[in-house]
N, C-alpha and C. Protein backbone atom coordinates (compact mmCIF):
# COMPACT_ATOMS: atom_id res chain seq x y z
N UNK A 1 95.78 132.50 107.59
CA UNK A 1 95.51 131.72 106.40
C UNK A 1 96.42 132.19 105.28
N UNK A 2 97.04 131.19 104.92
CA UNK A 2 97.50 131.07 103.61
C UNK A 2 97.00 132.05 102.19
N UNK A 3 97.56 133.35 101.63
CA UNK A 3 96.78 133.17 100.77
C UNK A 3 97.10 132.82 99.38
N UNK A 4 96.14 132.35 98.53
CA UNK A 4 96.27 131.47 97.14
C UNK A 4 95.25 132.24 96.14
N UNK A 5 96.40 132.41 95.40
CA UNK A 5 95.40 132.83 93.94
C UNK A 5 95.32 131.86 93.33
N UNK A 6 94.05 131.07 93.12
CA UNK A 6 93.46 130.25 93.09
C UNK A 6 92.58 130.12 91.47
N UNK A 7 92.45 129.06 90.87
CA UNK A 7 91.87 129.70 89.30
C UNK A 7 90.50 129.83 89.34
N UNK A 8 89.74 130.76 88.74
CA UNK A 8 88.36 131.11 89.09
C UNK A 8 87.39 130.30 89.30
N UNK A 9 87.26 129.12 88.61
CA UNK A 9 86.43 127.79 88.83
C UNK A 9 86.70 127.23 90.60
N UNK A 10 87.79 127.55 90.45
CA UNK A 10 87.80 126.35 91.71
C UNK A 10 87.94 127.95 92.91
N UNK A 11 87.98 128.70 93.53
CA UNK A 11 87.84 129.99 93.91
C UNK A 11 86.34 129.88 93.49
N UNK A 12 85.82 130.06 93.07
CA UNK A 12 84.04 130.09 93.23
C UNK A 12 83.60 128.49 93.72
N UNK A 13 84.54 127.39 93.82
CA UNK A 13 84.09 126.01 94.27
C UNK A 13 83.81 126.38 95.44
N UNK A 14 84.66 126.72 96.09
CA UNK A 14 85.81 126.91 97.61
C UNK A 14 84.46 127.99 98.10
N UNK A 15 84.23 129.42 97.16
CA UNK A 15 83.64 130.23 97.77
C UNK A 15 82.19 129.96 97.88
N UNK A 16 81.12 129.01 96.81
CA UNK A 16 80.09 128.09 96.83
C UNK A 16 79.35 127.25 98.15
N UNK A 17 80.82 126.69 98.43
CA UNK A 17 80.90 125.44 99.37
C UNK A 17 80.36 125.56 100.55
N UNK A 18 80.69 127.23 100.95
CA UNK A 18 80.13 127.83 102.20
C UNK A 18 78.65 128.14 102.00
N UNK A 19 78.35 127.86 100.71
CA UNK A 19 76.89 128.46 100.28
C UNK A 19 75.86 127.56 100.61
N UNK A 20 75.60 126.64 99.16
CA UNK A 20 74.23 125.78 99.23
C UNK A 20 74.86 125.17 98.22
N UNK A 21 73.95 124.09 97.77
CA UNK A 21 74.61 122.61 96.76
C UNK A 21 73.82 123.91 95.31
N UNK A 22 73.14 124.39 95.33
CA UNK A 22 72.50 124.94 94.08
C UNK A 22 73.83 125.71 93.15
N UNK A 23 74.37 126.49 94.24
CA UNK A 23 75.45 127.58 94.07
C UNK A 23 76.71 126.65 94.09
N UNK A 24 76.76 125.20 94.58
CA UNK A 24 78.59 124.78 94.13
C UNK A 24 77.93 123.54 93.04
N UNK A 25 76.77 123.65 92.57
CA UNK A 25 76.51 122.47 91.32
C UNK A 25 77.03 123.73 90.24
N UNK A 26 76.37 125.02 90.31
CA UNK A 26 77.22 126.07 88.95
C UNK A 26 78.41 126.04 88.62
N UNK A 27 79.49 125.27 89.58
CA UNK A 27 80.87 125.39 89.48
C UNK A 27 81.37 124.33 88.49
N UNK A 28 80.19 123.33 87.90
CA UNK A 28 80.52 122.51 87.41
C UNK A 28 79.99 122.14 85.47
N UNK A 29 80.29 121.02 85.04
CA UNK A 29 79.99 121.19 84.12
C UNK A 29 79.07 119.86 83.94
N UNK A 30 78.01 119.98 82.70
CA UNK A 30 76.27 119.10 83.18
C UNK A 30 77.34 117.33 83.06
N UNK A 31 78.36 117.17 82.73
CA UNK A 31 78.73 115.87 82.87
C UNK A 31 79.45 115.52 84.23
N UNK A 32 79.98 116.47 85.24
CA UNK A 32 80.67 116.80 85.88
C UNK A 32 80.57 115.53 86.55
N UNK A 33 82.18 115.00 87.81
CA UNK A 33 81.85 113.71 88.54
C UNK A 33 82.37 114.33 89.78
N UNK A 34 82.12 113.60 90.55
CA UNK A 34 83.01 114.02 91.87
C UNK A 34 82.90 112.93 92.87
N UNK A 35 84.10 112.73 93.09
CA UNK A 35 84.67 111.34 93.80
C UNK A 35 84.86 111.68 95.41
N UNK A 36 84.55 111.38 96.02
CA UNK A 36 84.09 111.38 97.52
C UNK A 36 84.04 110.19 98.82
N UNK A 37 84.76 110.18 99.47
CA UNK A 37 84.79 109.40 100.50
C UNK A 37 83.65 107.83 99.45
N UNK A 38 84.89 107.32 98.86
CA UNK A 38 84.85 106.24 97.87
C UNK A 38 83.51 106.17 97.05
N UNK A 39 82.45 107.32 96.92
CA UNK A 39 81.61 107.45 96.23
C UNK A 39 81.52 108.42 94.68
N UNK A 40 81.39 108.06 93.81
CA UNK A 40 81.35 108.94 92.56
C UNK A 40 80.01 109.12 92.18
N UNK A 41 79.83 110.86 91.91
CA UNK A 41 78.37 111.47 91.79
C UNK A 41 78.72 111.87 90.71
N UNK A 42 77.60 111.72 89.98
CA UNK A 42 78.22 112.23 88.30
C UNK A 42 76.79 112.92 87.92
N UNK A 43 76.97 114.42 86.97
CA UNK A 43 76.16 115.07 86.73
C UNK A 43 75.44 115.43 88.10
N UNK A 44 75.16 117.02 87.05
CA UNK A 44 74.23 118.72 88.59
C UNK A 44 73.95 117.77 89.29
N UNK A 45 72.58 116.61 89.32
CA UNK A 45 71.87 116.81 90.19
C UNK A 45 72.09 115.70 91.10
N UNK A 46 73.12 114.58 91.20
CA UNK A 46 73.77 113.79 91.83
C UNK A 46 74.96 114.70 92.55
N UNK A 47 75.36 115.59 92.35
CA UNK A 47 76.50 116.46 92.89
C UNK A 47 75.82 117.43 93.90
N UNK A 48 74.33 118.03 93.26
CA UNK A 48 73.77 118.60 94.30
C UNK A 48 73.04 117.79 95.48
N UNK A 49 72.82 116.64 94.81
CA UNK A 49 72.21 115.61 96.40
C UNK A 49 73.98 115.60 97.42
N UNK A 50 74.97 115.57 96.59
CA UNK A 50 75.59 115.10 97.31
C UNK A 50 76.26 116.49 98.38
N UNK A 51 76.18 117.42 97.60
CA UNK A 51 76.48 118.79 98.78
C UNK A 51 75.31 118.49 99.85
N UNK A 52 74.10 118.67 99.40
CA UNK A 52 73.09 118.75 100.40
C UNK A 52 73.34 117.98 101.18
N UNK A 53 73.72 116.59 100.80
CA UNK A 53 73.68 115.67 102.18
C UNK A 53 74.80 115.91 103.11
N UNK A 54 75.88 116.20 102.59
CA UNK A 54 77.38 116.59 103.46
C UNK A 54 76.80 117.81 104.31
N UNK A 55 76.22 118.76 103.58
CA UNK A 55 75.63 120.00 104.77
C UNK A 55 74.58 119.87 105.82
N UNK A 56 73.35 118.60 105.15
CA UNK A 56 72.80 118.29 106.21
C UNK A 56 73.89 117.52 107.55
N UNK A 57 74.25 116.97 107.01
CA UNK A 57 75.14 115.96 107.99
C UNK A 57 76.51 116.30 108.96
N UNK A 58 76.85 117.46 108.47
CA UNK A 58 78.41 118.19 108.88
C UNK A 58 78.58 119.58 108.69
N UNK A 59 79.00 120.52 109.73
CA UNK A 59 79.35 121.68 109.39
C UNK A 59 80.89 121.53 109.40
N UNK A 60 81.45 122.35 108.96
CA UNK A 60 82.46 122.42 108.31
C UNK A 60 83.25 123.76 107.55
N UNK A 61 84.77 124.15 107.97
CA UNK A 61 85.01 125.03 107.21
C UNK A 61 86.49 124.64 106.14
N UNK A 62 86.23 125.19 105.26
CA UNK A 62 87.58 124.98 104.46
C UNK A 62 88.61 126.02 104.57
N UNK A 63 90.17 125.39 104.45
CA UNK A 63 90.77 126.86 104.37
C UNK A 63 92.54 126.27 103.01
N UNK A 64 92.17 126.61 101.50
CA UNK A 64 92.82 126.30 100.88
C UNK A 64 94.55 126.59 101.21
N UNK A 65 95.68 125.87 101.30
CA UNK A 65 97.00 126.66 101.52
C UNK A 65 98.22 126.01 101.00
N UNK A 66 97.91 125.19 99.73
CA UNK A 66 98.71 125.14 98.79
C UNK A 66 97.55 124.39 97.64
N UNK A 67 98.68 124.86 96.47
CA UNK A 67 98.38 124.47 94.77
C UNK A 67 99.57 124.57 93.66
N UNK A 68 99.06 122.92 93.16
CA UNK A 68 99.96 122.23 92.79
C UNK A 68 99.07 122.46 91.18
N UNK A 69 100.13 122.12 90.08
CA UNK A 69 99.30 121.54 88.38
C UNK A 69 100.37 120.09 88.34
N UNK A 70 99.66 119.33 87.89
CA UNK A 70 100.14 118.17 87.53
C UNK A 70 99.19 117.43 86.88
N UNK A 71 100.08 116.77 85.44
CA UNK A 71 99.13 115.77 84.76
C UNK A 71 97.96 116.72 84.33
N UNK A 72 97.97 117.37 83.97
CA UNK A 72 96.32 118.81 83.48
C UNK A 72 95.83 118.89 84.98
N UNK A 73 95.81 118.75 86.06
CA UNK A 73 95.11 118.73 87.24
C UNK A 73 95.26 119.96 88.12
N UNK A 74 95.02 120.54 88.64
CA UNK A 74 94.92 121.57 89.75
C UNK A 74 94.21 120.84 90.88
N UNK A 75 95.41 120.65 91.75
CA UNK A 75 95.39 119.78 93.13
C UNK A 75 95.98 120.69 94.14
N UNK A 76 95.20 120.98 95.00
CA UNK A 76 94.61 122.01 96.27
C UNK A 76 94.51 121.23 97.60
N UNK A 77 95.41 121.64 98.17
CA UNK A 77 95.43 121.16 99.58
C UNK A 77 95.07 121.99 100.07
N UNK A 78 93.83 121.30 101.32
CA UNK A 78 93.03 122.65 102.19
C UNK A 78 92.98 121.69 103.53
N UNK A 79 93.33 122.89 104.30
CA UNK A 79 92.60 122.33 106.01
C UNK A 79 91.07 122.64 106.07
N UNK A 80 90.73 121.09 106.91
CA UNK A 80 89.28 121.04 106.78
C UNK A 80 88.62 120.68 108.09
N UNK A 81 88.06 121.86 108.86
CA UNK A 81 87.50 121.08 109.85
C UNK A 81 86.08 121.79 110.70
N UNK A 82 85.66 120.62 111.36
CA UNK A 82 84.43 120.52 111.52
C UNK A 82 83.71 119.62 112.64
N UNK A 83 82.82 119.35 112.19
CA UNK A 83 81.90 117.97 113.84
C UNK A 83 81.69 116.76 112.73
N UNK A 84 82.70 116.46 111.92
CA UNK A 84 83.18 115.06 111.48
C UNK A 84 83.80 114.20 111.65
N UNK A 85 84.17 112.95 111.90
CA UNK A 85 85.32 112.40 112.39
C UNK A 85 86.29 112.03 111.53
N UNK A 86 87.42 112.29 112.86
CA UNK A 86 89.14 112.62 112.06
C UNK A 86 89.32 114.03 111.89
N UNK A 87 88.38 114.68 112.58
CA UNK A 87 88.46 116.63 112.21
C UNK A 87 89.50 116.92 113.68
N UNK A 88 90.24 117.85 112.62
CA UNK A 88 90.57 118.52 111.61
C UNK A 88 91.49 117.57 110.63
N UNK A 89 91.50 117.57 109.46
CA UNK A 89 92.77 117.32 108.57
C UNK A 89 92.67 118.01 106.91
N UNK A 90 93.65 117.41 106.54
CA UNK A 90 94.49 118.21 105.47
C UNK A 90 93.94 117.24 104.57
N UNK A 91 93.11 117.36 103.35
CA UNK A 91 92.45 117.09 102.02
C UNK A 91 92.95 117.54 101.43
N UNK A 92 93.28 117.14 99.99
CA UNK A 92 93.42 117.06 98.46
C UNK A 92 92.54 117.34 97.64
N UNK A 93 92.34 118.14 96.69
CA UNK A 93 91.34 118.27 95.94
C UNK A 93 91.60 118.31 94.86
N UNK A 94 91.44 117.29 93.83
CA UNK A 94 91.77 117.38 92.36
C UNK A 94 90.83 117.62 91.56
N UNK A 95 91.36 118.91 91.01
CA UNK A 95 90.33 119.59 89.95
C UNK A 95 90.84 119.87 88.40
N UNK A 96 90.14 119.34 87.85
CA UNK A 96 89.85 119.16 86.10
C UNK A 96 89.32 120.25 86.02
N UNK A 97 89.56 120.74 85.08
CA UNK A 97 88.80 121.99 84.27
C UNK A 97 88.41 121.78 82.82
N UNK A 98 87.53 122.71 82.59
CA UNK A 98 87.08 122.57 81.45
C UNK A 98 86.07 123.57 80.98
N UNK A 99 86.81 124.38 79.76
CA UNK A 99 86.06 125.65 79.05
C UNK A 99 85.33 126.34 80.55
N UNK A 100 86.21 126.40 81.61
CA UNK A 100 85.53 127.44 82.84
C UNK A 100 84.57 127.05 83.56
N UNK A 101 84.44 125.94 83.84
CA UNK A 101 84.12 125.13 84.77
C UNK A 101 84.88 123.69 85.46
N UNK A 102 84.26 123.13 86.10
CA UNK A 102 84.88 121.60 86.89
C UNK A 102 84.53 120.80 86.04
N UNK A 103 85.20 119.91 85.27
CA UNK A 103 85.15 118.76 84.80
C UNK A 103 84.65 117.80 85.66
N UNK A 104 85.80 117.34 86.61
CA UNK A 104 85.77 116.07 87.56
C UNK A 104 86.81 117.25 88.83
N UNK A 105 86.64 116.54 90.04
CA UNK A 105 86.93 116.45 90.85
C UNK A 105 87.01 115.38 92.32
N UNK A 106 88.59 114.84 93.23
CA UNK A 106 88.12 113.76 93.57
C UNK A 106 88.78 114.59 94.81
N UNK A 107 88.11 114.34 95.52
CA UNK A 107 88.56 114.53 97.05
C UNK A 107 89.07 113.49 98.22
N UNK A 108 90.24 113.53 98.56
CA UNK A 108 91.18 112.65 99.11
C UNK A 108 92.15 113.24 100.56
N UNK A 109 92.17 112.23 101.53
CA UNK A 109 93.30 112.45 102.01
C UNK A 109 94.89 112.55 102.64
């Protein structure tokens, strides 16, 4: 694995993700959105339904191995794979920041 020094928000996303939706909703901020296989969850507790349901539904591991800034953005390409279909592939992750947390984030591939 690649390694990436990564900015602390999104490095506690990444390290969360393996956790529970309780522990990657802290990564965010109470307006926060996150764009998802053509769905947008906006605010904690739409972001935490939406971890929970991806964990009920898919295991899965991430492994970040490049990062880009563009346009204010921190965009993170990670290999992603799991018992989903189209696994394994290479995702995008665009992350907003804000005062030390996630603004928005949209996940793409």
């Amino acid at each position: 694995m690649t390694h990436l020094t990564l900015p602390e928000p999104i490095a506690a996303y990444f390290e969360a993700d393996k956790r529970n939706s309780e522990a990657l909703a802290r990564c965010f901020t109470p307006q926060a959105t996150v764009k998802d296989e053509g769905r947008t969850h906006q605010g904690l507790d739409a972001i935490k339904a939406w971890k929970a349901a991806a964990s009920r539904q898919y295991t899965y591991t991430t492994e970040p191995f490049a990062l880009q800034q563009q346009n204010g953005l921190h965009i993170v390409c990670s290999h992603v794979a799991g018992n989903f279909p189209g696994s394994p592939v290479d995702l995008q992750y665009r992350f907003r920041l804000e005062r030390g947390l996630i603004s928005s984030l949209e996940i793409s591939a």
